[in-house]
N, C-alpha and C. Protein backbone atom coordinates (compact mmCIF):
# COMPACT_ATOMS: atom_id res chain seq x y z
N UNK A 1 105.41 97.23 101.08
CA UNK A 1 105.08 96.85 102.46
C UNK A 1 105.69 95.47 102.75
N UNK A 2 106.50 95.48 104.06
CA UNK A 2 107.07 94.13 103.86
C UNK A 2 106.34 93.75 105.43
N UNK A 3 105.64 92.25 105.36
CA UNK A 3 105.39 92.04 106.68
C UNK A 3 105.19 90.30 106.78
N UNK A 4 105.33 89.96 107.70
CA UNK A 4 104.82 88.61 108.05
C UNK A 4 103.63 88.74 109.20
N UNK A 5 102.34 87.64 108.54
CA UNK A 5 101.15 87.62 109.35
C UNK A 5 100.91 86.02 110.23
N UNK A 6 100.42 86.03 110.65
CA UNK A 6 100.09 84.29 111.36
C UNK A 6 98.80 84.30 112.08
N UNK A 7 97.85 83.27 111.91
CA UNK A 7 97.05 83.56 111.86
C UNK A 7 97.35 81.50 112.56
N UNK A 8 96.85 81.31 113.63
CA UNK A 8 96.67 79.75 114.23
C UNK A 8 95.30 80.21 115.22
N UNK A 9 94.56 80.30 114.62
CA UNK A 9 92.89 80.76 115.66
C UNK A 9 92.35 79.91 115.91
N UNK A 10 92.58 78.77 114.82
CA UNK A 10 91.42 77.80 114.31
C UNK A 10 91.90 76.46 113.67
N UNK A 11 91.74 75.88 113.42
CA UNK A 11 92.24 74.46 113.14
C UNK A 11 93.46 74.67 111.59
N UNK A 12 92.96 75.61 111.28
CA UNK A 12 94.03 75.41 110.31
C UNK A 12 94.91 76.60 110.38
N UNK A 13 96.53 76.62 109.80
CA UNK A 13 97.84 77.80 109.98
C UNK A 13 97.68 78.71 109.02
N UNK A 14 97.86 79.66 109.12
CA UNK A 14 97.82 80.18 108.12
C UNK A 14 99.10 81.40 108.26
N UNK A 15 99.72 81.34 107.08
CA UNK A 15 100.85 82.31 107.23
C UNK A 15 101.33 83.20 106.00
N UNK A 16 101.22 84.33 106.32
CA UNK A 16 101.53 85.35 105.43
C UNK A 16 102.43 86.08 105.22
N UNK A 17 103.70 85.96 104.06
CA UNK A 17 104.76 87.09 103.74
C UNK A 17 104.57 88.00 102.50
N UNK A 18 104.76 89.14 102.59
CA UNK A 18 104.40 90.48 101.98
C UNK A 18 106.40 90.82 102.04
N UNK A 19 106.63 90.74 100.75
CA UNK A 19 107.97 91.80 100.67
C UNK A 19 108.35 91.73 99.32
N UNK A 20 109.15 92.98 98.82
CA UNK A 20 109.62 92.91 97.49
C UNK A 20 109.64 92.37 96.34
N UNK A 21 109.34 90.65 96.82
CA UNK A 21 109.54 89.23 95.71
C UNK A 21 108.13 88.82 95.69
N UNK A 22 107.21 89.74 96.13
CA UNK A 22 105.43 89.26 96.38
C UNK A 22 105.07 89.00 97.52
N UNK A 23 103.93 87.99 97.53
CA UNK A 23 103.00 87.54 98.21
C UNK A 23 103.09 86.23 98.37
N UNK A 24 103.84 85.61 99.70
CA UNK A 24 104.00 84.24 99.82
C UNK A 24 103.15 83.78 100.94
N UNK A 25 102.46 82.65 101.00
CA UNK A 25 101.26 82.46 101.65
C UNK A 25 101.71 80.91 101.98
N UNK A 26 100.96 80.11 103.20
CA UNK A 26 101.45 78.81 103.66
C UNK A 26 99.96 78.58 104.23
N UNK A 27 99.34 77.47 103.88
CA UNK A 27 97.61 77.09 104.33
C UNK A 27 98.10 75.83 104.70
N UNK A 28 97.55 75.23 105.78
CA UNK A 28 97.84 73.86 106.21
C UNK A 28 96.33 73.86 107.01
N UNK A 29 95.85 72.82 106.42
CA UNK A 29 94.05 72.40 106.96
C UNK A 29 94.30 71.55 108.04
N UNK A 30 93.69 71.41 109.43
CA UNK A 30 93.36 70.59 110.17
C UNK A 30 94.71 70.22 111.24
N UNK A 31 95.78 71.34 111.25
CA UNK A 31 96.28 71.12 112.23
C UNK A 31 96.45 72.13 113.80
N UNK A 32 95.28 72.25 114.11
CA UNK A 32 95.08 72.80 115.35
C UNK A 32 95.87 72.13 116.19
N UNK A 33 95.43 71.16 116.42
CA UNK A 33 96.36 70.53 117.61
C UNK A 33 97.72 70.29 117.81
N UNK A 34 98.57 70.90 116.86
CA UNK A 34 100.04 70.71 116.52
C UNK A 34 100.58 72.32 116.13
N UNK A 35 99.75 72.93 116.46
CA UNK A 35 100.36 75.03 116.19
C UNK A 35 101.70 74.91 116.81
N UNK A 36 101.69 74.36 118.11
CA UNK A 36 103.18 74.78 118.91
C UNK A 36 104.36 73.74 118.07
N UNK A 37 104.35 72.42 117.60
CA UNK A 37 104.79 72.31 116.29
C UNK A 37 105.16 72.56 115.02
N UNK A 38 104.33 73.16 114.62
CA UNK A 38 104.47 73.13 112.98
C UNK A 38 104.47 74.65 112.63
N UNK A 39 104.61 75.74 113.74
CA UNK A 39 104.37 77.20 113.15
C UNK A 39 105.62 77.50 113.32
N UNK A 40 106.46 76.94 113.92
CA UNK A 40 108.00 77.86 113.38
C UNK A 40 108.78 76.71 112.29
N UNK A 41 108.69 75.51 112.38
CA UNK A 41 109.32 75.13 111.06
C UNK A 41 108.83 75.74 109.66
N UNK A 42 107.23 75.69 109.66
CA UNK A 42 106.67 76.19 108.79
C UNK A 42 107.01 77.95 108.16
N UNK A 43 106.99 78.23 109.37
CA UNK A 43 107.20 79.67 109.03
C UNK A 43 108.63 79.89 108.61
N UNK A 44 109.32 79.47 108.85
CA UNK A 44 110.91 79.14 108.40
C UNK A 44 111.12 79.15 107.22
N UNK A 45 110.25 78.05 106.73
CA UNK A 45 110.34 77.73 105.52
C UNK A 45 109.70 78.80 104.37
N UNK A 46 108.32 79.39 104.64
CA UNK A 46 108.08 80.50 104.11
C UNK A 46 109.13 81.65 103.98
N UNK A 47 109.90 81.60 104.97
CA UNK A 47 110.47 82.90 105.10
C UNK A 47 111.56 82.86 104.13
N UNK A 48 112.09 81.68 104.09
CA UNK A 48 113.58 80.99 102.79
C UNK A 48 112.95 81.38 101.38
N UNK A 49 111.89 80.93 101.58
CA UNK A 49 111.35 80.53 99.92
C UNK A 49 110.98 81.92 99.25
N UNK A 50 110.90 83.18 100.68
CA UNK A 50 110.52 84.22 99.98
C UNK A 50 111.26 85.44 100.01
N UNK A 51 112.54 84.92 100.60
CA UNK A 51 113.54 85.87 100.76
C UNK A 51 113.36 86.56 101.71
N UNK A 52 112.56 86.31 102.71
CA UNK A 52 111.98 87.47 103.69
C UNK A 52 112.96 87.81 104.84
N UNK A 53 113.43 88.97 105.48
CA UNK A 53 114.78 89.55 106.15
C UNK A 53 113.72 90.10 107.06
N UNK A 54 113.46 89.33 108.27
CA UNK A 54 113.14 89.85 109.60
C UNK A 54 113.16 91.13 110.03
N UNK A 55 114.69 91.64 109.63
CA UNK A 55 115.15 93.06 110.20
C UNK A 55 114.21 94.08 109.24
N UNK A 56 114.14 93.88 108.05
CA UNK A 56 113.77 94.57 107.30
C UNK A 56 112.04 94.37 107.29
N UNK A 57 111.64 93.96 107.78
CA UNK A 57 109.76 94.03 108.29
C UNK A 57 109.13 95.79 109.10
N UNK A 58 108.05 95.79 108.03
CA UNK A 58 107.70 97.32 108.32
C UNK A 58 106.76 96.59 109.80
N UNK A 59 106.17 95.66 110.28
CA UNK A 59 105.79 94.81 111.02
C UNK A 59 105.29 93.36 110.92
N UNK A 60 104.71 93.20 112.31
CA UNK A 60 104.22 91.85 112.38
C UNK A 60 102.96 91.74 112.48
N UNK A 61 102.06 90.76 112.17
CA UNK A 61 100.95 90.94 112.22
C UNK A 61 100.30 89.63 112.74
N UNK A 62 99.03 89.67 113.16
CA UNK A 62 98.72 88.08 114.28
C UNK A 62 97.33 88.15 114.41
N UNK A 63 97.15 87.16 114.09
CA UNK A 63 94.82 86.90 114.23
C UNK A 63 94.92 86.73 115.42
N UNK A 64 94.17 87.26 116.14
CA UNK A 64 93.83 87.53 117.77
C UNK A 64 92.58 86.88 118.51
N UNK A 65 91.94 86.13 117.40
CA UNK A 65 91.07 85.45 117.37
C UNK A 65 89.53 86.18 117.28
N UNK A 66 88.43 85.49 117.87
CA UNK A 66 88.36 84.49 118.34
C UNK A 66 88.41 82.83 117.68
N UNK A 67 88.76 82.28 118.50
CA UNK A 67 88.78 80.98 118.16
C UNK A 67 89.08 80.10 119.03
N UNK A 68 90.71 79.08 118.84
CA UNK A 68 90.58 77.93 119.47
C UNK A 68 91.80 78.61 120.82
N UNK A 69 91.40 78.72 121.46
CA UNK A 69 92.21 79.23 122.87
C UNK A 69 93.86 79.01 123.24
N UNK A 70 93.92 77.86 122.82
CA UNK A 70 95.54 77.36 122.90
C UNK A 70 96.28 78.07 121.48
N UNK A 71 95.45 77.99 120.27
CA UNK A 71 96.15 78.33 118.94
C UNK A 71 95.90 80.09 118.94
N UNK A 72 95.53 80.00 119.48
CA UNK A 72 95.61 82.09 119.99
C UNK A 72 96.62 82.38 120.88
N UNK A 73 97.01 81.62 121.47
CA UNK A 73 97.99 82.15 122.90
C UNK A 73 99.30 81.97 122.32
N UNK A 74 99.18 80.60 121.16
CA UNK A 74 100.43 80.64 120.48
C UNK A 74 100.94 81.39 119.53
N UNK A 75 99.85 82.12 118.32
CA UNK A 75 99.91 83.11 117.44
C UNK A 75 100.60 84.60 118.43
N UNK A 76 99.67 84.42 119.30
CA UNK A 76 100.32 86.07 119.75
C UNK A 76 101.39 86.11 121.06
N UNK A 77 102.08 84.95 121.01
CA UNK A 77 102.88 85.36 121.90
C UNK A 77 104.41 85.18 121.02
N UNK A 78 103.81 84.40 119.97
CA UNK A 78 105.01 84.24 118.64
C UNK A 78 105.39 85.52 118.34
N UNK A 79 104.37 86.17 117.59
CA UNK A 79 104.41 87.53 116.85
C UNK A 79 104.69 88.06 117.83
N UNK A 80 104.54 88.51 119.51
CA UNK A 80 104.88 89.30 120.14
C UNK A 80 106.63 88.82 120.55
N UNK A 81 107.15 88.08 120.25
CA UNK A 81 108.51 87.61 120.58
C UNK A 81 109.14 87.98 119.34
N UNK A 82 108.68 88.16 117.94
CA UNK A 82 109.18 88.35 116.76
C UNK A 82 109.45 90.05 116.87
N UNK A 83 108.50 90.77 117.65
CA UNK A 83 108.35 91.95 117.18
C UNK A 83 109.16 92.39 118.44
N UNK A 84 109.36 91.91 119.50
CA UNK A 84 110.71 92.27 120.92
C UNK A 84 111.80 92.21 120.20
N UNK A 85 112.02 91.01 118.96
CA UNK A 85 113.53 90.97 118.72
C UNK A 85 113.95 91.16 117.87
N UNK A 86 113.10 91.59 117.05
CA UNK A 86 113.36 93.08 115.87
C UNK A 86 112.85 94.37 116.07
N UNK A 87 112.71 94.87 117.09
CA UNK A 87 112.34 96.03 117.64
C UNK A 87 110.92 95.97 116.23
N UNK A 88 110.28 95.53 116.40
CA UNK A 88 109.12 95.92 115.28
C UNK A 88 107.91 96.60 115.87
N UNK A 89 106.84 97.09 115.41
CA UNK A 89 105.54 97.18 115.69
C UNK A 89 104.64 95.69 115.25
N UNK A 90 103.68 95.89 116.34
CA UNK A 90 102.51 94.82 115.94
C UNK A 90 101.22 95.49 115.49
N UNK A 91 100.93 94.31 114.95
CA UNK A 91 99.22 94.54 114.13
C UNK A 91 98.20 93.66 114.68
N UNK A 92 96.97 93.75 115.48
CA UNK A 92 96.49 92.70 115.76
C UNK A 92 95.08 93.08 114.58
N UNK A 93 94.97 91.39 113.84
CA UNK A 93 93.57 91.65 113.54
C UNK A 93 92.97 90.23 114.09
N UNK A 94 91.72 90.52 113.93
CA UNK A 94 90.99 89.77 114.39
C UNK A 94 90.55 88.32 113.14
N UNK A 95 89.92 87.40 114.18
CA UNK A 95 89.36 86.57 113.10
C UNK A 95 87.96 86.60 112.11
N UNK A 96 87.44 87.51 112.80
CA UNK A 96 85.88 88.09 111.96
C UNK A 96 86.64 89.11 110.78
N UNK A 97 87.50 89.58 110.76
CA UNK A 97 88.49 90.95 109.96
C UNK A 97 88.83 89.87 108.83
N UNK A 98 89.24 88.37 109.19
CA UNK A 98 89.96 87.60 107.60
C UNK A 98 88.81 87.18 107.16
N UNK A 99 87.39 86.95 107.45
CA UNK A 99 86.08 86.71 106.90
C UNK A 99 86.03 87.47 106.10
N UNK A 100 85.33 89.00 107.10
CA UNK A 100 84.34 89.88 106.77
C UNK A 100 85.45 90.61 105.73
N UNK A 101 86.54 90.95 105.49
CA UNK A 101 87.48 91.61 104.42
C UNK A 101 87.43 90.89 103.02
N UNK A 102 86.96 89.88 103.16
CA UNK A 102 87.03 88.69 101.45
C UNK A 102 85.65 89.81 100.66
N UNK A 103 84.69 90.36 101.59
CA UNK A 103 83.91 91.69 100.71
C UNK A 103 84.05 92.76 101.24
N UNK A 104 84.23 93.29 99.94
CA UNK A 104 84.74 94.83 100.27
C UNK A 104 83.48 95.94 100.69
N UNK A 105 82.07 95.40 100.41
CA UNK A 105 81.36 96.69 101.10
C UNK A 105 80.12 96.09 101.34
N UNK A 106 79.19 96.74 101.98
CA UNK A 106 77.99 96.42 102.28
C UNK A 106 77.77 95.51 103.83
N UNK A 107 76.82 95.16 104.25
CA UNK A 107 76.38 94.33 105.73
C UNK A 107 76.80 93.07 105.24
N UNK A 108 77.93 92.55 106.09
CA UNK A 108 77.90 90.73 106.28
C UNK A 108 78.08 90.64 107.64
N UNK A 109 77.93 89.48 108.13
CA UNK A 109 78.03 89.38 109.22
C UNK A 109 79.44 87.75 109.36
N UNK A 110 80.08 88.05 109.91
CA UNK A 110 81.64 87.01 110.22
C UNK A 110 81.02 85.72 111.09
N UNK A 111 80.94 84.67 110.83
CA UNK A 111 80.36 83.40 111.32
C UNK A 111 81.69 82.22 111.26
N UNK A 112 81.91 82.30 112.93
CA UNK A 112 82.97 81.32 112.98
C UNK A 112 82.23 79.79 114.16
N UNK A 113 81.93 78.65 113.56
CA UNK A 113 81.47 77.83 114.21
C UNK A 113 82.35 77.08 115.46
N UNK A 114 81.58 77.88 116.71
CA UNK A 114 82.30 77.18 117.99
C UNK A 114 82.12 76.34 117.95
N UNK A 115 81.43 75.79 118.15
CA UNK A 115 81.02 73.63 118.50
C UNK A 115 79.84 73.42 118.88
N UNK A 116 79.36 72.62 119.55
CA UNK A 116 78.32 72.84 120.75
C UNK A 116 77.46 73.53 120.10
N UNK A 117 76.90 73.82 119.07
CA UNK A 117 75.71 74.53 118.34
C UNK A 117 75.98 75.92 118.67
N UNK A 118 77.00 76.41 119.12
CA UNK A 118 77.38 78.03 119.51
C UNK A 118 77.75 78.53 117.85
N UNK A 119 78.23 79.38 117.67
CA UNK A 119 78.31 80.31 116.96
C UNK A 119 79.38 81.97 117.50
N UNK A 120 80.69 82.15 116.94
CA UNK A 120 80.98 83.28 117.23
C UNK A 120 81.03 84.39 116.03
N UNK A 121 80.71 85.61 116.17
CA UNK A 121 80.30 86.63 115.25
C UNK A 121 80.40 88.02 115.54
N UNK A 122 80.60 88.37 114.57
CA UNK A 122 80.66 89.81 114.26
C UNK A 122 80.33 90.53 112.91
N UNK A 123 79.50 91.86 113.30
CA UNK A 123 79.07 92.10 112.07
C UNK A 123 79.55 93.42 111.27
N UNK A 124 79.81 93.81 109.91
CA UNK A 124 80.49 94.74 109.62
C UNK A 124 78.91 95.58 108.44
N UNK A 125 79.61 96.60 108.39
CA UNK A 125 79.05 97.56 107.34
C UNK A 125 80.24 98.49 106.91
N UNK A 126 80.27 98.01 105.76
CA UNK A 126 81.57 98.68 105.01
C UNK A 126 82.91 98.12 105.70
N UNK A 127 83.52 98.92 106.42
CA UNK A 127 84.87 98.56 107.19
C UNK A 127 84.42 99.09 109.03
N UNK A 128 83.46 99.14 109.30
CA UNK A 128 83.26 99.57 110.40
C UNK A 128 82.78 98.28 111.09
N UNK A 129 82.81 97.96 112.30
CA UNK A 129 82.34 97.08 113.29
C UNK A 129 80.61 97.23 113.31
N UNK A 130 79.49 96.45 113.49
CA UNK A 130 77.99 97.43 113.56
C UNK A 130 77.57 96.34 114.35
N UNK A 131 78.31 95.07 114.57
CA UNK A 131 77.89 94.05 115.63
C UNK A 131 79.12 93.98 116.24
N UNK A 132 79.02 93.83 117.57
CA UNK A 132 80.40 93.61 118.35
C UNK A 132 80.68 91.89 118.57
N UNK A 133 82.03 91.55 118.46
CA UNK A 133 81.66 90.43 118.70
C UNK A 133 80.99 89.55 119.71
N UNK A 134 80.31 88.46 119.74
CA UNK A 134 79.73 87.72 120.69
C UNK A 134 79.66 86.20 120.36
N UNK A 135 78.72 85.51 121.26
CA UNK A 135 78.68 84.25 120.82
C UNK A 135 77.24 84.30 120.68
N UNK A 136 77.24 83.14 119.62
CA UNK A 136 75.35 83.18 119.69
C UNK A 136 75.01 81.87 119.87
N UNK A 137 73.44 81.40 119.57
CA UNK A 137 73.27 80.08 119.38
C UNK A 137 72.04 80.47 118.18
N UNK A 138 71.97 78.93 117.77
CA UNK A 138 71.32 79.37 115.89
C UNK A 138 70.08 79.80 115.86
N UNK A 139 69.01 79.96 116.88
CA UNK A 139 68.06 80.43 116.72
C UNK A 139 68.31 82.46 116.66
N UNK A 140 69.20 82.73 117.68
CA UNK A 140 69.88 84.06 117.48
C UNK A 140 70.36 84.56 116.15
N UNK A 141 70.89 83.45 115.46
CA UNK A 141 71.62 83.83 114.49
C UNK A 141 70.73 83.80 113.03
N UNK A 142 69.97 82.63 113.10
CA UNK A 142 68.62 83.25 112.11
C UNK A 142 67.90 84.27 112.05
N UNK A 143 67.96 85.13 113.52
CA UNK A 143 66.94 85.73 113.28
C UNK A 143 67.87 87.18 112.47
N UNK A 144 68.94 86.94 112.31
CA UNK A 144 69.46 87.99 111.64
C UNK A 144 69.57 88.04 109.98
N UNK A 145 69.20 86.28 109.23
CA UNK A 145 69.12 86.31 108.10
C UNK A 145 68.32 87.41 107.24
N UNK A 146 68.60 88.28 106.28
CA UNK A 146 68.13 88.98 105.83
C UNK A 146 68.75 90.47 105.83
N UNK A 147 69.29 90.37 107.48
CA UNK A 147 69.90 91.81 107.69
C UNK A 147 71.18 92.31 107.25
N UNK A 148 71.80 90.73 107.56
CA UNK A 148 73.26 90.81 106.73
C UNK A 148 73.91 89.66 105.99
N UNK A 149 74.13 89.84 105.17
CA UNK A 149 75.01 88.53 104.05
C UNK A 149 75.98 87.89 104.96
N UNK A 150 75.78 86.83 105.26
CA UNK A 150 76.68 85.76 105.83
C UNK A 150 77.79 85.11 105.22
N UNK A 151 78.93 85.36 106.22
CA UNK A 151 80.26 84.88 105.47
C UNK A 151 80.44 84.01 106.60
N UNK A 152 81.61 82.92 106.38
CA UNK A 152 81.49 81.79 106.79
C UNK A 152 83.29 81.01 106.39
N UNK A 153 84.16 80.57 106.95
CA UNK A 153 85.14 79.84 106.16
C UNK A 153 84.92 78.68 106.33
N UNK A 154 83.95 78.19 106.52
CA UNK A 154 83.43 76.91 106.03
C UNK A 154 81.47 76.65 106.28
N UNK A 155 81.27 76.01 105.59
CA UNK A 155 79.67 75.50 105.33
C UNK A 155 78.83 75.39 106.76
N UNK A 156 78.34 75.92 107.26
CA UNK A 156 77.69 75.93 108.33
C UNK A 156 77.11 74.90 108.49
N UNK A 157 76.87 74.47 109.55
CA UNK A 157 76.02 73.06 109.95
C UNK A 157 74.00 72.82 109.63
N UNK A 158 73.90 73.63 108.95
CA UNK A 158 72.90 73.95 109.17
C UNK A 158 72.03 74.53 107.36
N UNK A 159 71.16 74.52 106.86
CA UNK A 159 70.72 74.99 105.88
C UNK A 159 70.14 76.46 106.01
N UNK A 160 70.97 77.15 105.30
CA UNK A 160 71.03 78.64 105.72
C UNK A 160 71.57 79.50 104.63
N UNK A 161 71.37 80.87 104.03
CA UNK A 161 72.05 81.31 103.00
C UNK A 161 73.36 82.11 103.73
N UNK A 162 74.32 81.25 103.38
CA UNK A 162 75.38 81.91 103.51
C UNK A 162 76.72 81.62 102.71
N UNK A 163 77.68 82.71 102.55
CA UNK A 163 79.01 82.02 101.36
C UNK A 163 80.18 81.90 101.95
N UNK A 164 80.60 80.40 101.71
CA UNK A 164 81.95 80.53 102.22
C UNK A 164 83.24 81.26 101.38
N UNK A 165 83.76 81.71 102.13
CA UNK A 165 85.39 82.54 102.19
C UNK A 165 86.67 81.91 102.61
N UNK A 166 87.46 82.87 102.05
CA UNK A 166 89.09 82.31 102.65
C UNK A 166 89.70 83.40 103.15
N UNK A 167 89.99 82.23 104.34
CA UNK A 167 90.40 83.28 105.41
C UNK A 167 92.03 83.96 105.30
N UNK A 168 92.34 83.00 104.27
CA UNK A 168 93.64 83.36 103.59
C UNK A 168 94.08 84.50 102.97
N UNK A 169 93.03 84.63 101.86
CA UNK A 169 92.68 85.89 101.16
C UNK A 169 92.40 86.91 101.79
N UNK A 170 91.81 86.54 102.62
CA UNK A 170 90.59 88.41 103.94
C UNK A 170 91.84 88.13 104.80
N UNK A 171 92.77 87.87 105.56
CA UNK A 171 94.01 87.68 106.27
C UNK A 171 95.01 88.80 105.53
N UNK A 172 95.43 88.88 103.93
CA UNK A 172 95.79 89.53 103.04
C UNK A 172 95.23 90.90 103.00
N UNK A 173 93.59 90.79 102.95
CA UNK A 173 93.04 92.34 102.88
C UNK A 173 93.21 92.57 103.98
N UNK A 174 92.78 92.13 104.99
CA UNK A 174 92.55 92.94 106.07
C UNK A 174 93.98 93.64 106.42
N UNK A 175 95.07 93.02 106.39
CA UNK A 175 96.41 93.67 106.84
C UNK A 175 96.57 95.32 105.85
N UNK A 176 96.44 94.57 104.71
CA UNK A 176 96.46 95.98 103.79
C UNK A 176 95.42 97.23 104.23
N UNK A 177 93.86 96.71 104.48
CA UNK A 177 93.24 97.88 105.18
C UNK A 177 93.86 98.25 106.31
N UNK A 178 94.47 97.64 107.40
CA UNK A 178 94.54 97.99 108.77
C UNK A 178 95.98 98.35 109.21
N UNK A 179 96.95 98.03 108.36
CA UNK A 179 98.20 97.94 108.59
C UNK A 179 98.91 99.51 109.33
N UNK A 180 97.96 100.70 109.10
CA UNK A 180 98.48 101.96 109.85
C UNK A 180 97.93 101.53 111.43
N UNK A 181 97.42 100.92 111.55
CA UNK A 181 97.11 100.53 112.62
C UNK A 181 98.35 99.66 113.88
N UNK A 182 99.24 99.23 113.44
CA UNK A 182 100.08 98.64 113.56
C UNK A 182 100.90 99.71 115.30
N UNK A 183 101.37 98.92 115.87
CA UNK A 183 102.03 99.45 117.47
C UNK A 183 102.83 98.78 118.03
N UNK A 184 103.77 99.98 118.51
CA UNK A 184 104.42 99.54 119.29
C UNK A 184 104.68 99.11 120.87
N UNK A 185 103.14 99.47 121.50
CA UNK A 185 102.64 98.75 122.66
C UNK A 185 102.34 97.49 122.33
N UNK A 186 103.18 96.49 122.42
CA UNK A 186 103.12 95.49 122.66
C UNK A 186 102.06 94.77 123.68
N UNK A 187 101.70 95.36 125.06
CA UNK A 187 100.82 95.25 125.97
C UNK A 187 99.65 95.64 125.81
N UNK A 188 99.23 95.85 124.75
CA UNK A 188 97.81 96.51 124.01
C UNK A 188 97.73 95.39 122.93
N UNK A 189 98.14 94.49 122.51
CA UNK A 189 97.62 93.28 122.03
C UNK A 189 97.50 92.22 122.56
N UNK A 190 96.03 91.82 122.77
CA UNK A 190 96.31 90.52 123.43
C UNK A 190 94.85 89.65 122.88
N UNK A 191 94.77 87.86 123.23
CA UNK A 191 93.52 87.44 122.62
C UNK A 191 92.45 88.20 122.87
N UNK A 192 91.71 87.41 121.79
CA UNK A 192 90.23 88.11 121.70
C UNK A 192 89.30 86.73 122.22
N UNK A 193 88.87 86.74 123.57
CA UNK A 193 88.59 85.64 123.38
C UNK A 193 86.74 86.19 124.23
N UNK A 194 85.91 85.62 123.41
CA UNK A 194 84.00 86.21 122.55
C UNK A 194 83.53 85.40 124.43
N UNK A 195 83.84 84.16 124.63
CA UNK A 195 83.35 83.58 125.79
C UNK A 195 84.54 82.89 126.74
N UNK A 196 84.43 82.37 127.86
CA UNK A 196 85.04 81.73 128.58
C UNK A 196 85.37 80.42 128.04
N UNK A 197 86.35 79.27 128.12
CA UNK A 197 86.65 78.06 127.74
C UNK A 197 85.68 77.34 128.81
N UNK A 198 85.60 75.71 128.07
CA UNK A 198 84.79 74.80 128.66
C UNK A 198 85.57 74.79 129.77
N UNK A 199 86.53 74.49 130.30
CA UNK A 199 87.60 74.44 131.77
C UNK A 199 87.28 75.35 132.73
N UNK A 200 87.06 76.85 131.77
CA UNK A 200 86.59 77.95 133.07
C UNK A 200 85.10 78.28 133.11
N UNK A 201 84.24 77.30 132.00
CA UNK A 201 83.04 77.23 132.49
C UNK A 201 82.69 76.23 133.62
N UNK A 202 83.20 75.25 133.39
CA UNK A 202 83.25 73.90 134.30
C UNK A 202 83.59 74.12 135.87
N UNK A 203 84.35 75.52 136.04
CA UNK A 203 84.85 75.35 137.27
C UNK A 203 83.58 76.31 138.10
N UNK A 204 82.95 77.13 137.59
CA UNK A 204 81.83 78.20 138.05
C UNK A 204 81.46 76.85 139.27
């Protein structure tokens, strides 16, 4: 399977090549605010180091979020320009999919911390969806302790049983579970975005 993934949802890049010579991977922490920067030099450079041939990609693949609004618009309009000019198919997964994939079975529930004491989530059983995503706030989200094992890519604000993951790793599974999934409607992928931004709440 040969593919390149990108994944800019959230403060940190994350980039994935799958072809012949392995599994080449690129993690950079804490640069949200620089995606429209640092994701095509970066990805460049992955692509040298791993021999990876554009033309030859079974597809492309792109975290759709939810997350940080600007680093979503840039992930998928990249991958959707990659996959126009290699005639490719796209893959959209989501950002609860690179959580909730780090375990392979049973109830967890995907916990990505909005800000503002919000909370965005989604919950799985096995490989199926069983919570749709939404946003919560933490009294909502306790009251689900117990029902499902909490995954997390980083430590929640809060004292709570839950384990953190890499979204690096579940970014990896999830493509491998989902990858028949992959299309060539381009206009059938687009963000995932759980609530409105502070800008288009502000304007109500």
């Amino acid at each position: 399977m040969n593919y390149l993934a990108i994944d800019t949802s959230g403060q940190n890049l994350t980039i994935v090549i799958q072809n012949e010579n392995g599994i080449f991977t690129r993690y950079d922490e804490n640069c949200g605010v620089s995606h429209s920067k640092t994701l095509m030099p970066e990805t460049e450079k992955l692509a040298l180091q791993a021999n990876f041939d554009f033309n030859a990609a079974d597809f492309f693949a792109v975290v759709t979020g939810a997350g940080s609004f600007t680093g979503i618009r840039i992930g998928v309009s990249t991958v959707k320009a990659f996959c126009f000019a290699f005639d490719k198919p796209i893959l959209a997964v989501t950002s609860f999919d690179t959580i909730a994939y780090n375990v392979d079975s049973g109830k967890r529930l995907a916990i990505i911390n909005a800000g503002h004491g919000g909370f965005y989530v989604a919950g799985y059983d096995g490989d199926a969806v069983s919570l749709s995503p939404r946003y919560m706030l933490k009294d909502e989200l306790v009251s689900l302790v117990g029902e499902y094992e909490f995954l997390s890519p980083a430590p929640l604000p809060f004292d709570i049983p839950s384990r953190v993951v890499s979204v690096k790793d579940g970014l990896i599974k999830a493509v491998a579970a989902k990858y028949k999934n992959a299309t060539r409607d381009l206009d059938s992928v687009a963000p995932l975005y759980v609530r409105k931004s502070q800008a288009e709440e502000g304007r109500k």
